[in-house]
N, C-alpha and C. Protein backbone atom coordinates (compact mmCIF):
# COMPACT_ATOMS: atom_id res chain seq x y z
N UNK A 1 0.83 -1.18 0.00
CA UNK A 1 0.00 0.00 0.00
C UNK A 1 0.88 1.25 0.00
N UNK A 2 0.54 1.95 -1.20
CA UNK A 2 1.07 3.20 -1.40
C UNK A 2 0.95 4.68 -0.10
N UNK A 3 1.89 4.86 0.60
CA UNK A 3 1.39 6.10 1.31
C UNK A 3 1.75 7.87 0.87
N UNK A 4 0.81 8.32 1.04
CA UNK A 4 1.01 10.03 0.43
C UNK A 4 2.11 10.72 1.34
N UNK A 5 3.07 11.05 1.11
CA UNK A 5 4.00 11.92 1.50
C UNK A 5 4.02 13.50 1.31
N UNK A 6 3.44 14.12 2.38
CA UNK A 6 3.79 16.14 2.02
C UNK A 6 5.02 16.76 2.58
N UNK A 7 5.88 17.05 2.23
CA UNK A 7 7.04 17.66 2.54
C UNK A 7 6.86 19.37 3.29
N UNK A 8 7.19 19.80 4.17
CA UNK A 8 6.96 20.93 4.10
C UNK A 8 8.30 22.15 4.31
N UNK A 9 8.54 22.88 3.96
CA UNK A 9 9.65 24.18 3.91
C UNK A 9 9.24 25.28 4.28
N UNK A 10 9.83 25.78 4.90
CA UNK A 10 9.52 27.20 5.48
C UNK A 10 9.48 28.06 4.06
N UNK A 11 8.48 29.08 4.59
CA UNK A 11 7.78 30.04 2.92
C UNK A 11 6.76 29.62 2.80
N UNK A 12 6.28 28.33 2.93
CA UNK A 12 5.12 27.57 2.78
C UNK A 12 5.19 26.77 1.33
N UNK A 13 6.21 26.40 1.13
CA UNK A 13 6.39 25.78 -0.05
C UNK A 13 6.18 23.89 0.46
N UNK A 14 5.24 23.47 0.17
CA UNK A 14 5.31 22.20 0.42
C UNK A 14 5.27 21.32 -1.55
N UNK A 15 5.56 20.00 -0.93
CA UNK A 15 5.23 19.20 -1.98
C UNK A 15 4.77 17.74 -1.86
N UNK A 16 3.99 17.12 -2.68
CA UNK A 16 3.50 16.01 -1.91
C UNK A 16 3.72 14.99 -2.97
N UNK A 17 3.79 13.37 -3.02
CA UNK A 17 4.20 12.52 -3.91
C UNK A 17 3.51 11.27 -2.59
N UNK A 18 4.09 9.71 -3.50
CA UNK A 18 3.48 9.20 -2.78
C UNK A 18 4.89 7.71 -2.67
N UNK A 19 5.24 7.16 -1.19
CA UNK A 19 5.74 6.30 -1.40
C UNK A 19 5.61 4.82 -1.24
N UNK A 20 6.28 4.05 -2.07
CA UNK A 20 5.97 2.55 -2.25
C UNK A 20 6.36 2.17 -0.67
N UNK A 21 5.58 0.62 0.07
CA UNK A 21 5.81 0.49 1.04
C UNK A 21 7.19 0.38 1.48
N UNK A 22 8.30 -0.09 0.39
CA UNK A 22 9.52 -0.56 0.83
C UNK A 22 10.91 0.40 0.07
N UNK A 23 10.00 1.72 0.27
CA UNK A 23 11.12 2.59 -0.20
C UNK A 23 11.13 4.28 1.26
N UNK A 24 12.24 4.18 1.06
CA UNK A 24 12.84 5.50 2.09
C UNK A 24 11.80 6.59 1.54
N UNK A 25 11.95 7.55 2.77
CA UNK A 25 11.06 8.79 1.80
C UNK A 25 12.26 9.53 1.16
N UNK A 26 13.82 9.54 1.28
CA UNK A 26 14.51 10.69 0.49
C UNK A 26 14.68 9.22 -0.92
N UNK A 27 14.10 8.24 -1.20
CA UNK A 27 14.23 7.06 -2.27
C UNK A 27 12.63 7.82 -3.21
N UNK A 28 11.58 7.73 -2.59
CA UNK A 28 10.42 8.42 -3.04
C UNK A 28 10.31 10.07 -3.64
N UNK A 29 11.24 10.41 -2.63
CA UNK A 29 10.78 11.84 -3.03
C UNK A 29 11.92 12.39 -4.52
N UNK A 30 12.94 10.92 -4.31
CA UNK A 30 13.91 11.62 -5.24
C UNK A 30 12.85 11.02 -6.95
N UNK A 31 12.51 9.79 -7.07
CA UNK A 31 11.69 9.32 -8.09
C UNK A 31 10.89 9.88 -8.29
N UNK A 32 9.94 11.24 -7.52
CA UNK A 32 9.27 12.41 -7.88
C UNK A 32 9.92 13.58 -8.28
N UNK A 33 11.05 13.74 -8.53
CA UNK A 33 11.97 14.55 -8.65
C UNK A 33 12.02 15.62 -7.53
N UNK A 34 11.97 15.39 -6.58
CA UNK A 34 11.96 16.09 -5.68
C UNK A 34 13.49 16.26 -5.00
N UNK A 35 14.50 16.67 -4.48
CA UNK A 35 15.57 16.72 -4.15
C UNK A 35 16.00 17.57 -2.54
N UNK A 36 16.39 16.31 -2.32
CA UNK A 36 16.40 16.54 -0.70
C UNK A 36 17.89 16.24 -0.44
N UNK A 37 18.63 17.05 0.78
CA UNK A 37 20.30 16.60 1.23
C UNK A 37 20.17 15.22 1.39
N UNK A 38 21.22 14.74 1.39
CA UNK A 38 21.94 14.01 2.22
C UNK A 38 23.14 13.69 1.63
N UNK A 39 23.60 12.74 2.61
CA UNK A 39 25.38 12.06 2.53
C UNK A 39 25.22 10.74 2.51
N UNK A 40 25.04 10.18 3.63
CA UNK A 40 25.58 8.93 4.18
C UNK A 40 24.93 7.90 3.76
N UNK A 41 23.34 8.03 3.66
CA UNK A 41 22.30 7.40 3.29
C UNK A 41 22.15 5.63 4.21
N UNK A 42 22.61 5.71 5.48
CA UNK A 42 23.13 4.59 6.39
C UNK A 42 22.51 5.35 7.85
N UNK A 43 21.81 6.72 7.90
CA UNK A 43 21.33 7.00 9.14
C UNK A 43 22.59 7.46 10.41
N UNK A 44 23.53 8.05 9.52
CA UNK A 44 25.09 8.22 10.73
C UNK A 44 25.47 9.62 10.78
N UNK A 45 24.86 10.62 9.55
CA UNK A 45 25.05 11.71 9.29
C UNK A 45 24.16 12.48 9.95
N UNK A 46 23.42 12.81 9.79
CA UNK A 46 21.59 13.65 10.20
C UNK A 46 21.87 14.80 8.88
N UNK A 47 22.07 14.52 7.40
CA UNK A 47 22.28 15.16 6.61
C UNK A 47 20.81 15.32 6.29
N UNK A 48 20.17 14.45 5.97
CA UNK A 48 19.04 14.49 5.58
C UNK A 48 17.58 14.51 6.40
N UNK A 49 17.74 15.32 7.75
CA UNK A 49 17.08 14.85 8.98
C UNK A 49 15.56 15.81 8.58
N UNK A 50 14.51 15.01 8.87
CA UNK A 50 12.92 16.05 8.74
C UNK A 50 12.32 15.88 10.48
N UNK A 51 11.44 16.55 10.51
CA UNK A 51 10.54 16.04 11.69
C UNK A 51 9.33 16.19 11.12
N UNK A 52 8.90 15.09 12.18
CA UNK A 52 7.12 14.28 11.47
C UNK A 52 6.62 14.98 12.06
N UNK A 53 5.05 15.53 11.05
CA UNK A 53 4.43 16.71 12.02
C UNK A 53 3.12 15.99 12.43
N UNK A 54 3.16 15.02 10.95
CA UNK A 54 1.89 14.08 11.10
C UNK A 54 2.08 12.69 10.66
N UNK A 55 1.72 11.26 11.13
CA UNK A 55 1.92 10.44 10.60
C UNK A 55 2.48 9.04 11.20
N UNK A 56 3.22 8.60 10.55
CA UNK A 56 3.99 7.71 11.22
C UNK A 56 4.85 7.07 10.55
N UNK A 57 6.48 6.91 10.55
CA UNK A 57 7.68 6.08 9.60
C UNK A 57 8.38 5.27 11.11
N UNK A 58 8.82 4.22 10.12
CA UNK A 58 9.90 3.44 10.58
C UNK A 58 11.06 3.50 10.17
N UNK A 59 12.44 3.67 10.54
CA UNK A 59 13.21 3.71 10.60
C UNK A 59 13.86 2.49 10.14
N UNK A 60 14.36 1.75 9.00
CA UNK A 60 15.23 0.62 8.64
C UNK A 60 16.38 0.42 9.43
N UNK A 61 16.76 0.64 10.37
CA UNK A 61 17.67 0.46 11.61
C UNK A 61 17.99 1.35 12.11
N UNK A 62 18.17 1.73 13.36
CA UNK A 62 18.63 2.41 14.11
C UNK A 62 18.92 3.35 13.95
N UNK A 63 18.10 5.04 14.16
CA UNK A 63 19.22 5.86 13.73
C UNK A 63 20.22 6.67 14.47
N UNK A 64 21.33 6.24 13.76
CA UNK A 64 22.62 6.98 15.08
C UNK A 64 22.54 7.92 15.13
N UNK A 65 22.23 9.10 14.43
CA UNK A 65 22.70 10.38 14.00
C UNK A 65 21.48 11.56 15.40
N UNK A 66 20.95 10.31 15.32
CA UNK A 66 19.62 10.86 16.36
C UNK A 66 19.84 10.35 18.01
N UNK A 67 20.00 11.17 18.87
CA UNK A 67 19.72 10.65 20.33
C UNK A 67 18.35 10.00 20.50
N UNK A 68 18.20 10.02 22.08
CA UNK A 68 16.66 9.76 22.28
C UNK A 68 15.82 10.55 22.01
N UNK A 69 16.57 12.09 22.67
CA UNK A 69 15.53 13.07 23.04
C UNK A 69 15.06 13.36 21.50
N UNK A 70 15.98 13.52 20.47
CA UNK A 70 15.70 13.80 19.36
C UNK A 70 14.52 12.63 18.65
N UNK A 71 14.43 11.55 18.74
CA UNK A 71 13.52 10.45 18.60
C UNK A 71 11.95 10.68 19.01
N UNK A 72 12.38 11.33 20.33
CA UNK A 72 11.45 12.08 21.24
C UNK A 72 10.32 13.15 20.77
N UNK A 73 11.18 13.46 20.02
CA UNK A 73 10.79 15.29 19.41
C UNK A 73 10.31 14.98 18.25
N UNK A 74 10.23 13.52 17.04
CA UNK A 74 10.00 13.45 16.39
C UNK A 74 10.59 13.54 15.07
N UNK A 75 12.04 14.01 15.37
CA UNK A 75 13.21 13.88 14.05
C UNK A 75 13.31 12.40 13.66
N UNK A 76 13.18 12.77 12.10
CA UNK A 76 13.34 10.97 11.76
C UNK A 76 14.49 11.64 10.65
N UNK A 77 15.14 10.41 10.23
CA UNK A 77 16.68 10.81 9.01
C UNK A 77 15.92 10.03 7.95
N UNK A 78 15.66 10.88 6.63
CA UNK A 78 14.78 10.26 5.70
C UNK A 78 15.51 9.38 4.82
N UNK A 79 16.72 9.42 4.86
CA UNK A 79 17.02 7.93 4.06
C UNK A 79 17.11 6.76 4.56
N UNK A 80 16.60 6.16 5.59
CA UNK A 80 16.16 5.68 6.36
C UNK A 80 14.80 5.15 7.18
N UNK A 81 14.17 6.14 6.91
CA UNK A 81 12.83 6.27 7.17
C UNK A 81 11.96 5.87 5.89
N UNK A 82 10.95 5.16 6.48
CA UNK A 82 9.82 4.81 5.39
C UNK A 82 8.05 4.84 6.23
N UNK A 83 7.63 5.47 5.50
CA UNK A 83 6.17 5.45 5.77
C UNK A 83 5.57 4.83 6.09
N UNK A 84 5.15 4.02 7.50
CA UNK A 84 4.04 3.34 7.70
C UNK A 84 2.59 3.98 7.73
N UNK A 85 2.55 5.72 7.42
CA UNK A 85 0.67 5.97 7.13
C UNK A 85 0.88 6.83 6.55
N UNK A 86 0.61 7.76 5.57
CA UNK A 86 0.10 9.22 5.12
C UNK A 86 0.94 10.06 6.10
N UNK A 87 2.16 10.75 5.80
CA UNK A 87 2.90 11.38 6.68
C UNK A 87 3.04 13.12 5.59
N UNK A 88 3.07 13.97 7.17
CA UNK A 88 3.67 15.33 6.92
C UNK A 88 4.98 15.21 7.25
N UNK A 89 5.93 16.05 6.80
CA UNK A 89 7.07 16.35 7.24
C UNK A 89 7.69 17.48 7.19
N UNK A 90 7.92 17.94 7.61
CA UNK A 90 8.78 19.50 7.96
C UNK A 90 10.63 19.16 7.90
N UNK A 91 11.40 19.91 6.29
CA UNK A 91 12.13 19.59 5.97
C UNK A 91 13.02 20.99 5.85
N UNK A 92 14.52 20.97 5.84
CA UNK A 92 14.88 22.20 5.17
C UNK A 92 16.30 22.60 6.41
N UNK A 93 16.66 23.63 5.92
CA UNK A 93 17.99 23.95 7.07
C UNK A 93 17.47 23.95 8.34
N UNK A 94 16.07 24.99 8.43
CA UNK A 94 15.85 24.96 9.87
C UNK A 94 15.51 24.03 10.87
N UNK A 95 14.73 22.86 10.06
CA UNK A 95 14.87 21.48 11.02
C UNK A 95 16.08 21.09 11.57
N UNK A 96 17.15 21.07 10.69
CA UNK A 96 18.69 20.56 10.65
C UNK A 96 19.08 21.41 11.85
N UNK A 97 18.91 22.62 12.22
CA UNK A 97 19.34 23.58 12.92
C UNK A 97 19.08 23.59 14.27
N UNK A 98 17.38 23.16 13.96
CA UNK A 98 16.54 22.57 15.50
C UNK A 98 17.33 21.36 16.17
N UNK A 99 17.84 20.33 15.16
CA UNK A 99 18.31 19.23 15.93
C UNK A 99 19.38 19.61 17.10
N UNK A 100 19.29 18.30 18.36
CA UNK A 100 20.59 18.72 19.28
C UNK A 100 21.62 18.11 18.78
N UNK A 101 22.49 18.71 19.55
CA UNK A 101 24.05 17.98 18.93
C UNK A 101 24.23 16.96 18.81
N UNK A 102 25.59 16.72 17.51
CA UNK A 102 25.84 15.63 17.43
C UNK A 102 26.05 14.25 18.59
N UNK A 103 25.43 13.00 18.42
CA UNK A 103 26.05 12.08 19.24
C UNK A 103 27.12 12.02 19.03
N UNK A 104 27.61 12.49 17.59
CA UNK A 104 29.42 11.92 18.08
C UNK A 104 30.32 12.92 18.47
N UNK A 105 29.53 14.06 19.51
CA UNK A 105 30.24 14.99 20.16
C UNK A 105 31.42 15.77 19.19
């Protein structure tokens, strides 16, 4: 089952696409041509980090790049993350900016 993905950016620029159950959302959003950071694409960076405003993803293992509290708060690392329902996400420098520091100090 296909889930709808809305991206959102400060300005109010959002965009929405939809992803297959067994694909990342930065795997989805790039096959919509949509273009989002990242590096590592392994969940170690927080290059590509969103927070869920609505919804719900799973994480394909562990993500390092994220503490608890950050887990907490709702930062997920989207190459990594995949949609288990109809998710919002709030994407862009200023999420990246919100996050706390690195775990690897």
């Amino acid at each position: 089952m296909t889930h709808e993905i809305t991206l959102e950016w400060s300005g109010d620029r959002e965009e929405t696409f939809t992803a297959e159950p067994d694909e990342t959302v930065l795997e989805a959003a790039a096959r919509a041509g949509i273009r989002l950071p990242y590096d590592c694409r392994t969940g170690t960076c927080a290059e590509c980090v969103g927070r869920i405003i609505d919804g719900r993803i799973e994480h394909r293992r562990a993500p390092r790049a994220l503490d608890a509290e950050d887990r907490a708060e709702n930062y997920a690392l989207l190459c990594i993350a995949t949609a288990r329902e109809d998710c919002r996400i709030r994407v862009g420098s200023r999420v990246k900016t919100g996050l706390g520091g690195s775990p690897w100090g």
